[in-house]
Protein backbone atom coordinates (compact mmCIF):
# COMPACT_ATOMS: atom_id res chain seq x y z
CA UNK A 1 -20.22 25.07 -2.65
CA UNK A 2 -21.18 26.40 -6.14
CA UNK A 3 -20.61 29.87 -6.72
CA UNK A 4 -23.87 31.42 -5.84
CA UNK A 5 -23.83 30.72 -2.57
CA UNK A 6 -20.38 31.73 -2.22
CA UNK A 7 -21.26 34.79 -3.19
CA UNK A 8 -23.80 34.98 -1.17
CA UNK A 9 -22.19 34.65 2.15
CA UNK A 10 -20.89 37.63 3.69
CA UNK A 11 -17.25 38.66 3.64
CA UNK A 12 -16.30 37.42 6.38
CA UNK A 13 -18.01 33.98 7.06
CA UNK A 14 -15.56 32.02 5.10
CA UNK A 15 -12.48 33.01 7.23
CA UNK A 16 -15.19 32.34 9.94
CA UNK A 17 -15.71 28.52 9.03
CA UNK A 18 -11.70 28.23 8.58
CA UNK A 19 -10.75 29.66 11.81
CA UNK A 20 -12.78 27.34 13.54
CA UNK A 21 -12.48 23.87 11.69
CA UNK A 22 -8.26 25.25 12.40
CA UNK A 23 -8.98 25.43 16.71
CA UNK A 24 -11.56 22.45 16.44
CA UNK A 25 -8.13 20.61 15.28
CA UNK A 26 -6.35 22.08 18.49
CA UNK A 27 -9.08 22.35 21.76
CA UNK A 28 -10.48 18.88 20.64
CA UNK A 29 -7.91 16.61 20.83
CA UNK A 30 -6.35 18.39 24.46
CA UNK A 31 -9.31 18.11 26.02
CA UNK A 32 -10.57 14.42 25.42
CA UNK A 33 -6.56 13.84 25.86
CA UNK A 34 -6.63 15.79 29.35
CA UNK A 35 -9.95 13.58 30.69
CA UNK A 36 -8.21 10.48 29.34
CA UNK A 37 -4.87 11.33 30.94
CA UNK A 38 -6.31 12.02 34.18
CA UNK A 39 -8.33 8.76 34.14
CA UNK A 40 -4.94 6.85 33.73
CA UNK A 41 -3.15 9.12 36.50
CA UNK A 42 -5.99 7.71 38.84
CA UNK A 43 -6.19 4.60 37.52
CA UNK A 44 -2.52 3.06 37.41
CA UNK A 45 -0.87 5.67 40.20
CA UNK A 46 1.31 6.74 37.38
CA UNK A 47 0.94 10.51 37.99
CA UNK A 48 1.74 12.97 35.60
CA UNK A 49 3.13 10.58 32.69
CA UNK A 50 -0.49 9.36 31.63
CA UNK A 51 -1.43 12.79 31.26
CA UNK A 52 1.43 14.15 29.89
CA UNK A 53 1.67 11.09 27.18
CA UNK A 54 -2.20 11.43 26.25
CA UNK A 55 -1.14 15.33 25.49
CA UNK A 56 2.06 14.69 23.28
CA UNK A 57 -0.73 12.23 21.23
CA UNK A 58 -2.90 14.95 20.95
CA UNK A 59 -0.48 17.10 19.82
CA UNK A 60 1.11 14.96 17.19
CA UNK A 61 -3.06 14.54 16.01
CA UNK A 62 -3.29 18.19 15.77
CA UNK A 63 -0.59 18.66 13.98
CA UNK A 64 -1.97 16.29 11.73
CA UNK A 65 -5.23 17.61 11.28
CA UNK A 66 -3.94 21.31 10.80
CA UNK A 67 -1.78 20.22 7.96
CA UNK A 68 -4.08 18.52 6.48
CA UNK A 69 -6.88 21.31 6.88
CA UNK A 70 -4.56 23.61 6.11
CA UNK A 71 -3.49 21.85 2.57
CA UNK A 72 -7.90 21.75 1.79
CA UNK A 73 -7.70 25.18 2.06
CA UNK A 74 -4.58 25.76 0.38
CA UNK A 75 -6.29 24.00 -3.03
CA UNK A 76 -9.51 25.86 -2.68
CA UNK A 77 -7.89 29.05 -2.75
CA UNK A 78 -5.57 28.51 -5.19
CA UNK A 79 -8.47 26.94 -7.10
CA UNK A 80 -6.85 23.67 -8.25
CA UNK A 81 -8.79 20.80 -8.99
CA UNK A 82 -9.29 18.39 -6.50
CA UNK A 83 -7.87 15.01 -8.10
CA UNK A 84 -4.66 17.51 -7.86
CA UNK A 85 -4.07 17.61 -11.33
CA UNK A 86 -2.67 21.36 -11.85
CA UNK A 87 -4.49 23.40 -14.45
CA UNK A 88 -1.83 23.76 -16.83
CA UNK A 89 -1.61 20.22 -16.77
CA UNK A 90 -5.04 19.70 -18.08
CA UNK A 91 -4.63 22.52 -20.88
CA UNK A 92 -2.14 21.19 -22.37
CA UNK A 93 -2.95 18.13 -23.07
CA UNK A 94 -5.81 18.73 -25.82
């Protein structure tokens, strides 16, 4: 976003948009894991492991996702660039 529109937006819209890209990461992935778990409980007769192995995936892709989510928002804050080059970096080598 350039900085008009950032500007633009009201205070608190930004923390807004991060708080729910952060529990997008987290309801997403349990609830396609709990339909698919369930599916395998009834399918194979394997009660609770299918579910309970389709939820320790989702968690480990959560996890994922929030550290990675987590790091975009770190750099935009911080305002580093985003080929991760830090600023002083750049400065000093005119």
């Amino acid at each position: 976003m350039d900085d008009k529109k950032i500007k633009d937006q009201p205070w608190w819209q930004p923390a807004l948009i991060m708080f729910t890209r952060l529990s997008a990461w987290v309801g997403i992935p349990v609830i396609i894991a709990t339909f698919i778990g369930n599916w395998l409980d009834d399918k194979y007769r394997i009660a609770p492991w299918g579910l309970l192995s389709t939820v320790g995936v989702a968690f480990v892709i959560s996890m994922a996702g929030l550290v990675l989510e987590a790091g975009k928002e770190y750099k935009r804050l911080t305002g580093e660039p985003k080929d991760g080059k830090n600023k002083k970096d750049i400065n000093n080598k005119k």
